[in-house]
C-alpha atoms as a PDB file:
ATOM      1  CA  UNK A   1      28.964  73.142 219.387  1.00  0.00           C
ATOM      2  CA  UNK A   2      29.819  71.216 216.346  1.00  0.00           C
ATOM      3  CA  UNK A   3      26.818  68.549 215.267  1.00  0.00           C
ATOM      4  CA  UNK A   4      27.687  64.811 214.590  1.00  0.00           C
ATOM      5  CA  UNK A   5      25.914  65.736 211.299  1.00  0.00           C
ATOM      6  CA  UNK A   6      28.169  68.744 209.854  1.00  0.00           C
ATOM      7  CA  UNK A   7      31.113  66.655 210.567  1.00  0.00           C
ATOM      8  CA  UNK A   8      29.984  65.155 206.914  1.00  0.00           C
ATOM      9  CA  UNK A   9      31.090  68.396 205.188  1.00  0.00           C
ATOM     10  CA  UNK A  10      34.024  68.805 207.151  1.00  0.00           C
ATOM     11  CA  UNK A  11      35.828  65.738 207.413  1.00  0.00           C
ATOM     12  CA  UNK A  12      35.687  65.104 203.364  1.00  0.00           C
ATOM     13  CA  UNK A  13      36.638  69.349 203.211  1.00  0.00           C
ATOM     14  CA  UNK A  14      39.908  68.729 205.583  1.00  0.00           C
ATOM     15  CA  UNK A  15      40.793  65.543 203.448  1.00  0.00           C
ATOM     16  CA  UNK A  16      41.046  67.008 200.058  1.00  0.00           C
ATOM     17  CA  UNK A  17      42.441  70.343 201.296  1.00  0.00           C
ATOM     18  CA  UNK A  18      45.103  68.985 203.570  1.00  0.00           C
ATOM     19  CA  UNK A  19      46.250  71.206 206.342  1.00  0.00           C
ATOM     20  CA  UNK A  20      49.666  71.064 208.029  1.00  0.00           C
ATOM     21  CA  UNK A  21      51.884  70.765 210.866  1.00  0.00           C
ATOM     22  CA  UNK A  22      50.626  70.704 214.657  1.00  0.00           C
ATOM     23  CA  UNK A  23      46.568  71.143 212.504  1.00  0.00           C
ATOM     24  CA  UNK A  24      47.133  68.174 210.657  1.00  0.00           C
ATOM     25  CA  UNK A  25      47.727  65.925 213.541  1.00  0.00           C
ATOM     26  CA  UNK A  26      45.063  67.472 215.516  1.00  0.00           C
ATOM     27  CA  UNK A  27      42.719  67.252 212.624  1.00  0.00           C
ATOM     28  CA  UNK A  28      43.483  63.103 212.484  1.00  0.00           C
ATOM     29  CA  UNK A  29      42.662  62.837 215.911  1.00  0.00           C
ATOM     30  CA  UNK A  30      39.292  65.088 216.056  1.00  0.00           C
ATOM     31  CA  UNK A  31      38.220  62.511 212.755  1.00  0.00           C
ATOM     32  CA  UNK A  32      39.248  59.501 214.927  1.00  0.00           C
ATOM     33  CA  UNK A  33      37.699  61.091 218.311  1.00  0.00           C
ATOM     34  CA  UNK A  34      34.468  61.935 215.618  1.00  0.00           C
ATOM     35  CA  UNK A  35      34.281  58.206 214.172  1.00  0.00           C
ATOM     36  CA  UNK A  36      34.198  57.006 217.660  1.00  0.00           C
ATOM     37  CA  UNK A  37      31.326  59.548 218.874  1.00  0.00           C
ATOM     38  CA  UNK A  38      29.486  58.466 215.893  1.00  0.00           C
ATOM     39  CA  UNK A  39      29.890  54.904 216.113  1.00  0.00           C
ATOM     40  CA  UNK A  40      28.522  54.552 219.991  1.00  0.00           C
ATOM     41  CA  UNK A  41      26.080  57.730 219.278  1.00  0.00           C
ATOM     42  CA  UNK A  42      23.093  57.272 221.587  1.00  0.00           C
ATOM     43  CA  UNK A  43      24.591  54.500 223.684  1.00  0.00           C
ATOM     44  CA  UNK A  44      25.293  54.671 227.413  1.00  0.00           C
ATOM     45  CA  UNK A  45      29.151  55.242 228.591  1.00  0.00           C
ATOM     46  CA  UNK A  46      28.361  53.063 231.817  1.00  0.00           C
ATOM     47  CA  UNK A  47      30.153  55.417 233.966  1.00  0.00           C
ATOM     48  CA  UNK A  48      28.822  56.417 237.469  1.00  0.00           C
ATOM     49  CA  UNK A  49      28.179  60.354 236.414  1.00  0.00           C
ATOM     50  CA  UNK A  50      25.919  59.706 233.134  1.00  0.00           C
ATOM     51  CA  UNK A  51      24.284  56.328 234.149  1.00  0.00           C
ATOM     52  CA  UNK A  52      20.224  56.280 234.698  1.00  0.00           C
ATOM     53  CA  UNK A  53      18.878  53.325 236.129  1.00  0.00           C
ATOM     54  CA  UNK A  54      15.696  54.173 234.555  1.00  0.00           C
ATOM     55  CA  UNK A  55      16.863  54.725 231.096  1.00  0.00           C
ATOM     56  CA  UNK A  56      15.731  52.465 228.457  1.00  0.00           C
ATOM     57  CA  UNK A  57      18.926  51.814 226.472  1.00  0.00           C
ATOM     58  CA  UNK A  58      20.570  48.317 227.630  1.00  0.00           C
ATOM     59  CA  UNK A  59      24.430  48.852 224.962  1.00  0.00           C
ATOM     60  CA  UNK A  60      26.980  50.520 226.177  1.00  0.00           C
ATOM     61  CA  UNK A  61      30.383  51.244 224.785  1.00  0.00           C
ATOM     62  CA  UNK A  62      32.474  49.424 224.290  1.00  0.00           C
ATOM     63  CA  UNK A  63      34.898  49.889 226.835  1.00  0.00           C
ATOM     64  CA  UNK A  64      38.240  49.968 224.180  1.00  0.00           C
ATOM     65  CA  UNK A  65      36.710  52.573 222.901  1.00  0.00           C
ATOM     66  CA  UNK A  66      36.212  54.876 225.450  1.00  0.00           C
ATOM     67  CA  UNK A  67      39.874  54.431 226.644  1.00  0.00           C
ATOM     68  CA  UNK A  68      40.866  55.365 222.808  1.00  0.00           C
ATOM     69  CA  UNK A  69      38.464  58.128 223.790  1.00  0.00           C
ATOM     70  CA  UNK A  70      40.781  59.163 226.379  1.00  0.00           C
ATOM     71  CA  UNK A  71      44.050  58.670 224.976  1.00  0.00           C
ATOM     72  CA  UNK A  72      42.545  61.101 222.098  1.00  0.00           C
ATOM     73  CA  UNK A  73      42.226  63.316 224.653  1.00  0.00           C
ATOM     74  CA  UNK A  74      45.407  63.187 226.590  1.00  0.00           C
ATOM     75  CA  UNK A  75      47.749  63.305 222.981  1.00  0.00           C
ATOM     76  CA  UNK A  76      45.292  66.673 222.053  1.00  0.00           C
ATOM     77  CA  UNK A  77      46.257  68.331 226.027  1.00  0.00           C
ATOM     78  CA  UNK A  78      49.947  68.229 225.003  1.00  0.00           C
ATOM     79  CA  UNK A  79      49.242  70.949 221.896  1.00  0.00           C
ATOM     80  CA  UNK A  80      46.548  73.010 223.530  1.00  0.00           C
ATOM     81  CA  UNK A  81      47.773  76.078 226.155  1.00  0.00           C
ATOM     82  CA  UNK A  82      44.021  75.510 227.297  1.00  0.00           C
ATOM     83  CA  UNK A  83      42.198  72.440 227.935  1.00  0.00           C
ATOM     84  CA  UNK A  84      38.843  71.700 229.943  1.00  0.00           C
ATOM     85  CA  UNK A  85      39.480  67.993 231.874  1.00  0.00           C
ATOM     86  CA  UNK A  86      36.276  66.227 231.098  1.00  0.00           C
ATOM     87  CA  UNK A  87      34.545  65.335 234.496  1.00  0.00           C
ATOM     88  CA  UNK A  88      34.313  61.412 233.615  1.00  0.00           C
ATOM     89  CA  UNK A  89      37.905  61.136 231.978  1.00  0.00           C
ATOM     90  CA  UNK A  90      39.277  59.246 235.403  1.00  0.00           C
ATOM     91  CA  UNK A  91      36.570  56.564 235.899  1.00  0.00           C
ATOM     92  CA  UNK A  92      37.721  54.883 232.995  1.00  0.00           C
END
């Protein structure tokens, strides 16, 4: 699994060696999928399968976010031959 962290390296990497075709598109939505992780990192999603009533955090995201989250998501299934559905994706 990728860390939040290395995405420093490889973000700037993939801008000033530009890849192309289907990779290029799938590279600008990973960054924009990445920016979004990064931006609500550590905050609950407020959906039913992660939430803990006991949990000490009190933000959540914001919900346009998570559905840009999903559309992400849904525009990356149409280019993959293989795709995991995330377990949360239809309680948005």
């Amino acid at each position: 699994m990728l860390l939040l962290c290395d995405t420093d390296i490889i973000i700037p990497f993939f801008e000033k060696h530009k890849l192309r075709a289907k990779k290029k598109h799938d590279f600008e939505l990973w960054k924009e999928a990445v920016y979004l992780l990064n931006k609500n990192k550590g905050l609950k999603t407020n959906i039913a399968t992660t939430r803990n009533n006991q949990g000490k955090r009190s933000k959540i995201w914001n919900q346009n976010d998570l559905v840009k989250l999903k559309n992400i998501h849904e525009t990356m299934k149409q280019f993959k031959s293989k795709i995991k559905e995330w377990k949360w994706i239809d309680k948005i």
